[in-house]
C-alpha atoms as a PDB file:
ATOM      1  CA  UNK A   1       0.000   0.000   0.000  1.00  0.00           C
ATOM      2  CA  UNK A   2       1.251   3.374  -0.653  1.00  0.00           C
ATOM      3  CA  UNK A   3       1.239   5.551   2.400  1.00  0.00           C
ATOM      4  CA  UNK A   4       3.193   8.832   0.756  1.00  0.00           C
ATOM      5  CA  UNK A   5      -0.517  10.839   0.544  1.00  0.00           C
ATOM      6  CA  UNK A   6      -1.688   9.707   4.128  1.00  0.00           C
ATOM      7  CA  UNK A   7      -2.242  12.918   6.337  1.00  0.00           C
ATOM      8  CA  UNK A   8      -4.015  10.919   8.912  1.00  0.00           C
ATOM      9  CA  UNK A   9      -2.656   7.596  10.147  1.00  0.00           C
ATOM     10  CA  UNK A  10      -3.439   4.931  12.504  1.00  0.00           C
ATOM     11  CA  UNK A  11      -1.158   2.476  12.882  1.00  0.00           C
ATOM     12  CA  UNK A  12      -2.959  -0.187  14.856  1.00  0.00           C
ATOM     13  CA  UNK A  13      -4.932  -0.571  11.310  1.00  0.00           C
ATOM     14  CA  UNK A  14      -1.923  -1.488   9.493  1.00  0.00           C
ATOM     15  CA  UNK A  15      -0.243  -4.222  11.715  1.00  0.00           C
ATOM     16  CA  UNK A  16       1.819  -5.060   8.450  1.00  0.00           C
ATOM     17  CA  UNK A  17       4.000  -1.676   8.790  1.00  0.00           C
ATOM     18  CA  UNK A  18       5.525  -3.511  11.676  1.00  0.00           C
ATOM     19  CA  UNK A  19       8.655  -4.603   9.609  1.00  0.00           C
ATOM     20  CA  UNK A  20       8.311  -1.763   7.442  1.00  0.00           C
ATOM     21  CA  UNK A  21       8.106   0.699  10.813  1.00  0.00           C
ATOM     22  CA  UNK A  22      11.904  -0.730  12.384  1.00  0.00           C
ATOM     23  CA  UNK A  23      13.261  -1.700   9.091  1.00  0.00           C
ATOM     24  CA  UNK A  24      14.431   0.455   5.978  1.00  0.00           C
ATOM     25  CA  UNK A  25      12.100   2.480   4.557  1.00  0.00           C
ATOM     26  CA  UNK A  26      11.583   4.288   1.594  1.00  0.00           C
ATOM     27  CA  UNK A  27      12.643   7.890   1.138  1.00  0.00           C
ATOM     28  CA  UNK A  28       9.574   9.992   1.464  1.00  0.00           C
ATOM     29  CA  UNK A  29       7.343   7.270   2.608  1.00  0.00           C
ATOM     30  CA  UNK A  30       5.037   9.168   5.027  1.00  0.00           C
ATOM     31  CA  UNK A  31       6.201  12.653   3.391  1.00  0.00           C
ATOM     32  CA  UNK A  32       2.718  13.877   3.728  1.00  0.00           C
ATOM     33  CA  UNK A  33       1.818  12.186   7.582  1.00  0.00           C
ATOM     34  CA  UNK A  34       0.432  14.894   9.375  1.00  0.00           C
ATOM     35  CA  UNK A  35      -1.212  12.943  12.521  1.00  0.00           C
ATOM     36  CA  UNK A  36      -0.768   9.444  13.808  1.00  0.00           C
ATOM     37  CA  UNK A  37      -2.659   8.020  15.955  1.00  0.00           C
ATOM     38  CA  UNK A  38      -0.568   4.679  17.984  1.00  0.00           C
ATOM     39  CA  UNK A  39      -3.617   2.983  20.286  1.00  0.00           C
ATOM     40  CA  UNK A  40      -3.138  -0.364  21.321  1.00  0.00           C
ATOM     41  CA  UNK A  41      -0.618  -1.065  19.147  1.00  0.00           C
ATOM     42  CA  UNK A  42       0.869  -4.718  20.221  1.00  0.00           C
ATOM     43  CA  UNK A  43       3.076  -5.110  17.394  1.00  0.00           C
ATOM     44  CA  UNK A  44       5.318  -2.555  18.570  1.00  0.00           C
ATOM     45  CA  UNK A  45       8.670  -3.475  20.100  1.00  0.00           C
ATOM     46  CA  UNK A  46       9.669  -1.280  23.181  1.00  0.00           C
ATOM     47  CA  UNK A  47      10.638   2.031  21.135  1.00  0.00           C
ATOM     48  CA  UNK A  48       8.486   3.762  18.750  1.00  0.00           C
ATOM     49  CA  UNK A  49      10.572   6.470  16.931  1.00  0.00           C
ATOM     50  CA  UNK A  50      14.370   5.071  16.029  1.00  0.00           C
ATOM     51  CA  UNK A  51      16.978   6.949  13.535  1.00  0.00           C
ATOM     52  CA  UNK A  52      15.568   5.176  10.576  1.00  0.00           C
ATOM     53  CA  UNK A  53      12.207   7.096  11.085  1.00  0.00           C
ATOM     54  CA  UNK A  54      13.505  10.855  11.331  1.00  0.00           C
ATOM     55  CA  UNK A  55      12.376  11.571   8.074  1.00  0.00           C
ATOM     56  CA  UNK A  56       8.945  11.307   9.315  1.00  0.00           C
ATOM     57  CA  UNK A  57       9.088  13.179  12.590  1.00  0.00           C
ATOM     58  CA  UNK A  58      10.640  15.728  10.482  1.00  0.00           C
ATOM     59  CA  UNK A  59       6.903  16.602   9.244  1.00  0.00           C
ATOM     60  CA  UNK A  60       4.399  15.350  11.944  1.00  0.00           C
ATOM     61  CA  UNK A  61       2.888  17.563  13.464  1.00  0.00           C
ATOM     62  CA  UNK A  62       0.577  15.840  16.169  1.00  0.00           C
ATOM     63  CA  UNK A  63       0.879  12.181  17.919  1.00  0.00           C
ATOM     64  CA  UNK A  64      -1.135  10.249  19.823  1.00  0.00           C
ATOM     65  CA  UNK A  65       0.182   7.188  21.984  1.00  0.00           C
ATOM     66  CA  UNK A  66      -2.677   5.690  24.184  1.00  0.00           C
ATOM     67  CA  UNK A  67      -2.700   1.749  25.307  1.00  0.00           C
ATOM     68  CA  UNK A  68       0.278   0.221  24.153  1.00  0.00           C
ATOM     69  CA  UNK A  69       1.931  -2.124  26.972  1.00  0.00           C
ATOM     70  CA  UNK A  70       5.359  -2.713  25.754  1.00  0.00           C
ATOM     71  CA  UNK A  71       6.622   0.940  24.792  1.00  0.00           C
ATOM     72  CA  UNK A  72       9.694   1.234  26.698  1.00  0.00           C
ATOM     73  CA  UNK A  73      10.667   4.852  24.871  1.00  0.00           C
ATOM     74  CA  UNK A  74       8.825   6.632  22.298  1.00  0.00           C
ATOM     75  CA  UNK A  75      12.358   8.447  21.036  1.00  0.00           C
ATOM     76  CA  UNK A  76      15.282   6.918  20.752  1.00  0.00           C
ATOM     77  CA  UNK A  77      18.692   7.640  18.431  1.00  0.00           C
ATOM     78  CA  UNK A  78      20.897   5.590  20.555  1.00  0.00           C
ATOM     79  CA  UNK A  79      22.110   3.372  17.801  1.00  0.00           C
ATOM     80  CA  UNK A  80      25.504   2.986  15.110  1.00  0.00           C
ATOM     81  CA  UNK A  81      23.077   4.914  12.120  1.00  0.00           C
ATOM     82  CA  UNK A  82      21.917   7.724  14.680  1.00  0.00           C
ATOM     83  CA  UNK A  83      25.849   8.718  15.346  1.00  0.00           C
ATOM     84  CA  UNK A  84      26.343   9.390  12.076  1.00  0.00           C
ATOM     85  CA  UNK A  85      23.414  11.485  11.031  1.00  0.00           C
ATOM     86  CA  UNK A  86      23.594  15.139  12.139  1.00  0.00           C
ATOM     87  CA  UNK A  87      20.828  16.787  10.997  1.00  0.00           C
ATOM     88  CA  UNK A  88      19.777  19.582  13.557  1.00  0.00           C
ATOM     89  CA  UNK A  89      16.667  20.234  12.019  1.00  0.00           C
ATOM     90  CA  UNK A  90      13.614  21.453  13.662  1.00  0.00           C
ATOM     91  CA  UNK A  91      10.717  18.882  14.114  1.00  0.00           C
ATOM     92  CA  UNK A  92       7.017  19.820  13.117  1.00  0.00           C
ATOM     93  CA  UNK A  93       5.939  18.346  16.541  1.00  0.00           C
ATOM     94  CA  UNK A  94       2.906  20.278  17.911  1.00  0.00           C
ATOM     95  CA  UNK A  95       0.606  18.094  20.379  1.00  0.00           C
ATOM     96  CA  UNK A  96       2.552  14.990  21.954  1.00  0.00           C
ATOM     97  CA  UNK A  97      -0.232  13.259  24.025  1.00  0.00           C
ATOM     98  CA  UNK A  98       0.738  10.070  26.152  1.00  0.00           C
ATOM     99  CA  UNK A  99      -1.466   7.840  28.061  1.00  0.00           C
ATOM    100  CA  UNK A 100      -1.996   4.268  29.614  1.00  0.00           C
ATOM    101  CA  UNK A 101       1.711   3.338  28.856  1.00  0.00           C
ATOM    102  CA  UNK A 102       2.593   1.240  31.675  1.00  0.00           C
ATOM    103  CA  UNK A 103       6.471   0.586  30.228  1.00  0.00           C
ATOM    104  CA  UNK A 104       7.066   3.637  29.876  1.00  0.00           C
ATOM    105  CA  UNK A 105      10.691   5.094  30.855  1.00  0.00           C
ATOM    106  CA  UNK A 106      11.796   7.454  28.605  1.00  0.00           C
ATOM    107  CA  UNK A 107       9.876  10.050  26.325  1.00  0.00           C
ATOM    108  CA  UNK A 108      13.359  11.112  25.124  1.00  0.00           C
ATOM    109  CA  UNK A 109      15.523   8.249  25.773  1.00  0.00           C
ATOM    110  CA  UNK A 110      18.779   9.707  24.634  1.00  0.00           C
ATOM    111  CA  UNK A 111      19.886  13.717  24.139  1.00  0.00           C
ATOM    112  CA  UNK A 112      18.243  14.368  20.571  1.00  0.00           C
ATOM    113  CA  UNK A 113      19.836  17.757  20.410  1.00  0.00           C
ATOM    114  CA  UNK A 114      22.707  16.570  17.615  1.00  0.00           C
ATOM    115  CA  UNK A 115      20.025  14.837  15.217  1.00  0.00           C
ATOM    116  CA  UNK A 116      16.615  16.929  15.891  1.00  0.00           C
ATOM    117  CA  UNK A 117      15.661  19.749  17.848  1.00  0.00           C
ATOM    118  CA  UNK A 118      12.063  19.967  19.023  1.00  0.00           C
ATOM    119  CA  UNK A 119      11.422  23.685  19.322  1.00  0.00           C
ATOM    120  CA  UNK A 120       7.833  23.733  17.939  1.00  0.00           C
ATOM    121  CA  UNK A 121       5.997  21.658  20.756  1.00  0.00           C
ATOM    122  CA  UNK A 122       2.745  23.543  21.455  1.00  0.00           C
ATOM    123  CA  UNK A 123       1.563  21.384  23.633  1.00  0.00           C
ATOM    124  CA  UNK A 124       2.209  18.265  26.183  1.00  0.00           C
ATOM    125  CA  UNK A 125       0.041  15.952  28.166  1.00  0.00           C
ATOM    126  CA  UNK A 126       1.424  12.525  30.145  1.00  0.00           C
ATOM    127  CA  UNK A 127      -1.343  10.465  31.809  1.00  0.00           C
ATOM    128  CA  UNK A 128      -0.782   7.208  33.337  1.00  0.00           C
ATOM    129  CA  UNK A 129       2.859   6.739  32.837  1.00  0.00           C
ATOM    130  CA  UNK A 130       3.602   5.275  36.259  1.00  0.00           C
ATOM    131  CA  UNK A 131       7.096   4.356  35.533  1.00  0.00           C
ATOM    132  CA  UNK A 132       7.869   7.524  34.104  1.00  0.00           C
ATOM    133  CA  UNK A 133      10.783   9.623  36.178  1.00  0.00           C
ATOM    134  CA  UNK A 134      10.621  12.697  33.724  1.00  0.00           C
ATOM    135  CA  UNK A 135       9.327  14.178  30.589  1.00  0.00           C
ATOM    136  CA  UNK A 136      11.948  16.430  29.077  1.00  0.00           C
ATOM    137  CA  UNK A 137      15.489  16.004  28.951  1.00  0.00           C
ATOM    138  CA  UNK A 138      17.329  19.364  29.698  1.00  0.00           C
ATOM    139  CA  UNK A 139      18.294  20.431  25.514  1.00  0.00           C
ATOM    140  CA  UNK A 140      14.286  19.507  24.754  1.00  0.00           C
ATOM    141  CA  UNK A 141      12.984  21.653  27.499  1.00  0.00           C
ATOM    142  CA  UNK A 142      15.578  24.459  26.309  1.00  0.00           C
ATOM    143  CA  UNK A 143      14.084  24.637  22.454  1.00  0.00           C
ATOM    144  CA  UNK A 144      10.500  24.869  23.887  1.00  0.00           C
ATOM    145  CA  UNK A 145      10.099  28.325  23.238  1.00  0.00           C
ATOM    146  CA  UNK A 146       6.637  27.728  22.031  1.00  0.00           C
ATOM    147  CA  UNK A 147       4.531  25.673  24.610  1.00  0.00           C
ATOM    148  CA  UNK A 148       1.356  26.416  25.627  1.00  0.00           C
ATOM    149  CA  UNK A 149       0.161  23.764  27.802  1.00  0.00           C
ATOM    150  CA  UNK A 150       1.188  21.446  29.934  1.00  0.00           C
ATOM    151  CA  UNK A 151      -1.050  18.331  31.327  1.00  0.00           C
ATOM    152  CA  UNK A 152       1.073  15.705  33.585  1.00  0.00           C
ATOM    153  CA  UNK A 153      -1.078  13.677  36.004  1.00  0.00           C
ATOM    154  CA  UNK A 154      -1.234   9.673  37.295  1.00  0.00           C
ATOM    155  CA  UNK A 155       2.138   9.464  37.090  1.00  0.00           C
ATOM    156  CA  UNK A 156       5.446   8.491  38.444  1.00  0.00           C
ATOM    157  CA  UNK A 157       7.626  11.650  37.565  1.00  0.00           C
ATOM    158  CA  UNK A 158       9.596  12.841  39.811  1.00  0.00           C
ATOM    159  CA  UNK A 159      10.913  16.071  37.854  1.00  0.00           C
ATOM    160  CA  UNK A 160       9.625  17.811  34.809  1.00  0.00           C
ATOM    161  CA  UNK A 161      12.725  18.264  33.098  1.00  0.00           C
ATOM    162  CA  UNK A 162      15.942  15.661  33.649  1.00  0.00           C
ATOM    163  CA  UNK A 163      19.134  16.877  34.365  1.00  0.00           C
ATOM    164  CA  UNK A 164      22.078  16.228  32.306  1.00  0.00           C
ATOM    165  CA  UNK A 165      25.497  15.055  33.356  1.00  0.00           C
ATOM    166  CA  UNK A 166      27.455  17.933  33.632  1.00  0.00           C
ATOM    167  CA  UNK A 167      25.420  20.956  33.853  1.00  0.00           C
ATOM    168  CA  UNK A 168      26.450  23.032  36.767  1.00  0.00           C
ATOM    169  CA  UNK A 169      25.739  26.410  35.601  1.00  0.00           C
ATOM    170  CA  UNK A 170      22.222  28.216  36.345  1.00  0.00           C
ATOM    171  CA  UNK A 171      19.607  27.192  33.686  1.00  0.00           C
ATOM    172  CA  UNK A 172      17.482  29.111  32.638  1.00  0.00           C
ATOM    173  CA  UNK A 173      13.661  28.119  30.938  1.00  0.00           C
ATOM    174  CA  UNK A 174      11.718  30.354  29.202  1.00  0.00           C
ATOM    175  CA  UNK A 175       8.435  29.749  27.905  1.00  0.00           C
ATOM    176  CA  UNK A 176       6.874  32.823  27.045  1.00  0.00           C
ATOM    177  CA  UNK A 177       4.135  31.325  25.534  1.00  0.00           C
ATOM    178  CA  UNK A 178       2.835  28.542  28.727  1.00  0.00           C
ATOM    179  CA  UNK A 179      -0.524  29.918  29.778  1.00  0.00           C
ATOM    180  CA  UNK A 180      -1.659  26.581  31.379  1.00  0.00           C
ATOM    181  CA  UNK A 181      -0.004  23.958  33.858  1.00  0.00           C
ATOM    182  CA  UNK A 182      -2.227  21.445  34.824  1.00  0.00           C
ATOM    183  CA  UNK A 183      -0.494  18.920  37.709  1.00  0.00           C
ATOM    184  CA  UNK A 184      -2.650  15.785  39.321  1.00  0.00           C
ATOM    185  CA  UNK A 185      -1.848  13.032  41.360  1.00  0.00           C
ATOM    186  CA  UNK A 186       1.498  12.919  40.949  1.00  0.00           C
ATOM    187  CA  UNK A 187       2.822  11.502  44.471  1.00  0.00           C
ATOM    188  CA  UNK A 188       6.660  11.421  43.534  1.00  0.00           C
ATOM    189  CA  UNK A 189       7.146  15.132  41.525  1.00  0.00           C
ATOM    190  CA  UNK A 190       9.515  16.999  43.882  1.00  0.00           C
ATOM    191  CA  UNK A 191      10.594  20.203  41.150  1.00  0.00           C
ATOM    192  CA  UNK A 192      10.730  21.102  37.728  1.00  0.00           C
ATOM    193  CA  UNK A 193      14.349  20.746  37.885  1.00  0.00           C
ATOM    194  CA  UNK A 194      16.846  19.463  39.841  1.00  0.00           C
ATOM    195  CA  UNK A 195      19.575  22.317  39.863  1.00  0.00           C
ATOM    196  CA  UNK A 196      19.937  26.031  39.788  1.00  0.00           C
ATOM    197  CA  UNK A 197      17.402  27.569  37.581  1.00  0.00           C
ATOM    198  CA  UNK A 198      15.426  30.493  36.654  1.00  0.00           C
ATOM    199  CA  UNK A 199      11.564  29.364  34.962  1.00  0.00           C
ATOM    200  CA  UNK A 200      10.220  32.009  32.921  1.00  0.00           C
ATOM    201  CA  UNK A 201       6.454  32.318  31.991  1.00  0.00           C
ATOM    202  CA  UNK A 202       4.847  35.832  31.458  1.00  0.00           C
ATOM    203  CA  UNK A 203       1.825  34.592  29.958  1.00  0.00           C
ATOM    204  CA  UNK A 204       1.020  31.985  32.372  1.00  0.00           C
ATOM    205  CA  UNK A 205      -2.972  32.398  32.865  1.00  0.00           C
ATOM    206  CA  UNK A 206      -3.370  29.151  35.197  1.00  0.00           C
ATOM    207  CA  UNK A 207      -2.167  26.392  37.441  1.00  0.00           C
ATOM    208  CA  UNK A 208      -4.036  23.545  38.785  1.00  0.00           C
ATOM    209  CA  UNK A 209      -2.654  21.461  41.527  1.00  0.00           C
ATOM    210  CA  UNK A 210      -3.998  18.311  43.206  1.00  0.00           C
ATOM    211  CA  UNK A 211      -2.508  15.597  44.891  1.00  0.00           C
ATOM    212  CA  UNK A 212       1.059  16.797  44.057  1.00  0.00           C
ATOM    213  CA  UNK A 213       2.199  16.449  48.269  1.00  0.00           C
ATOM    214  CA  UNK A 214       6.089  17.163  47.531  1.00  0.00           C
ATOM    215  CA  UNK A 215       5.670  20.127  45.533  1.00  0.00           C
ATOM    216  CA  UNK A 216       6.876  23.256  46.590  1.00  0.00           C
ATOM    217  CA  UNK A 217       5.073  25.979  44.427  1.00  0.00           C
ATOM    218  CA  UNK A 218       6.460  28.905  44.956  1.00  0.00           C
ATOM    219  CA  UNK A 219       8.573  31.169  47.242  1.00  0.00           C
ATOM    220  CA  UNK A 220      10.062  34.445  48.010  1.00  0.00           C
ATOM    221  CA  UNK A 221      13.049  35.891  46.628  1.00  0.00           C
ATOM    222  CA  UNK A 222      14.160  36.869  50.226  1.00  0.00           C
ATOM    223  CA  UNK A 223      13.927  33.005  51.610  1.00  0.00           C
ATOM    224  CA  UNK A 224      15.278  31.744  48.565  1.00  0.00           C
ATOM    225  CA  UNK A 225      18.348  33.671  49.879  1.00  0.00           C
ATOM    226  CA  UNK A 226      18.282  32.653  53.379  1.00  0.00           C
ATOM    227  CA  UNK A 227      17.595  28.770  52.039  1.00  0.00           C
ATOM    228  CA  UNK A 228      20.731  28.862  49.348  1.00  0.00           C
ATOM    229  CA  UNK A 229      22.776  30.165  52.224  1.00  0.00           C
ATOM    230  CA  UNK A 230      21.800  27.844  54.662  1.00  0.00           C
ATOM    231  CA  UNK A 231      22.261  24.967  52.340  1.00  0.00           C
ATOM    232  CA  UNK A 232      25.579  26.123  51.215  1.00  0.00           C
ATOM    233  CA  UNK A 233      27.048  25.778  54.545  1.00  0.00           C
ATOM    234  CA  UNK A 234      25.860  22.195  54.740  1.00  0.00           C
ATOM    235  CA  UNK A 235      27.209  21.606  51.423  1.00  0.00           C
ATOM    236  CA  UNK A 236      23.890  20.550  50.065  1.00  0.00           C
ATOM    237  CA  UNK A 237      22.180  20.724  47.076  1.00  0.00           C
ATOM    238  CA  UNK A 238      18.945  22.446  47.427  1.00  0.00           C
ATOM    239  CA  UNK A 239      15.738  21.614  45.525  1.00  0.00           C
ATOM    240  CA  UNK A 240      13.991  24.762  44.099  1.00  0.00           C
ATOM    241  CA  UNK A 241      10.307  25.161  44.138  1.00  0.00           C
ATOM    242  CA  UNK A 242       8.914  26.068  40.638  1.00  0.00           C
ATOM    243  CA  UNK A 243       8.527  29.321  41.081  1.00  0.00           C
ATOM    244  CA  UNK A 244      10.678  32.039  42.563  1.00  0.00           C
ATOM    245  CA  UNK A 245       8.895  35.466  43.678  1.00  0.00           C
ATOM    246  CA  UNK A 246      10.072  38.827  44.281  1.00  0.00           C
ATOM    247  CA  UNK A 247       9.064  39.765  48.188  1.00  0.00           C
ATOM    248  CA  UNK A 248       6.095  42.569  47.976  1.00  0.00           C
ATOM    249  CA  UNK A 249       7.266  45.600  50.557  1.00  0.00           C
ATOM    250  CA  UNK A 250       4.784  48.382  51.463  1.00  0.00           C
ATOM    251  CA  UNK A 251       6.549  51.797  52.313  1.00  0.00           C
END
């Protein structure tokens, strides 16, 4: 079957692509994909998206991974034909909604930054990812300039954005474009990240909390102070809360 015109695809209706999906494909294969749709999709082995397939990320621009009990990853260049590609181009990626994936370890299971950046992520929802630690590692959550919204809930995360080995210096995240973080039932989630850093989000409209017991939301810019100090003399690292605020004075 020729898939080159599909827009719309999904994948549990074509169980044949299986060897097609982790094999070679064609050039321009899915050049026209759009949207795919992976629900209870059995077939698959424990990573969705490998190097052979970042032709086709390179133009999607919404997926859809609901029911599928042996996804391990859903990205994953870790292999001898991923070192050799650098392409640093910019995925489509809009909408990346995950849910009911019971394997599920890594979104991004290796850095992507050398073979695809993912700058044009709108927006993000994780539900029922139990054995999820994080979402984003560090150089994905750095090219998010454009998200929107953010849905995480019945899941195991721990922080919203891995840290990488290596990265000492003050981060800094700026998402000018959030408006809504949405955060449920998420026992383990402790910060956004672990490490110095500075989250930026002028437009953010709304946040919705519940059943998130280790989260520290916010504090002052004066007990920050008093905290970092404190910490330093017992040589430990502190854990931020996700937002920092300025202390209001009166005269």
């Amino acid at each position: 079957m020729a898939f080159g015109s599909f827009k719309h695809l999904k994948l549990s209706e074509y169980p044949e692509l299986k060897e097609l999906w982790y094999g070679q494909l064609e050039h321009n294969m899915f050049r026209c994909l759009k949207y795919l749709v992976v629900h209870k999709c059995d077939f698959l082995s424990e990573v969705l998206f490998q190097s052979n397939l970042l032709e086709v990320l390179m133009n999607l621009e919404e997926l859809d991974i609901k029911d599928c009990n042996s996804l391990e990853a859903v990205f994953d260049y870790e292999d001898e034909f991923a070192q050799e590609i650098i392409v640093k181009n910019s995925s489509q990626l809009k909408k990346l909604k995950l849910s009911n994936l019971p394997k599920l370890k890594h979104v991004w299971k290796e850095n992507p930054h050398n073979t695809m950046r993912f700058q044009n992520l709108s927006e993000v929802s994780v539900e029922e990812c139990r054995r999820l630690i994080s979402i984003f590692p560090l150089s994905v959550a750095r090219d998010m300039i454009l998200l929107q919204d953010l849905l995480v809930s019945d899941s195991g995360i721990e922080e919203i954005v891995a840290k990488e080995e290596g990265t000492d210096e003050i981060v800094q995240f700026v998402f000018s474009h959030l408006t809504s973080i949405r955060l449920e039932h998420l026992p383990k989630l402790k910060v956004f990240f672990v490490g110095v850093h500075s989250l930026q989000c002028k437009s953010l409209k709304s946040i919705y909390l519940f059943e998130c017991p280790k989260i520290e939301l916010f504090m002052t810019e004066s007990l920050r102070h008093q905290e970092s100090v404190r910490n330093n003399e017992l040589n430990i690292s502190p854990y931020q809360p996700f937002f920092v605020i300025e202390e209001v004075r009166v005269a």
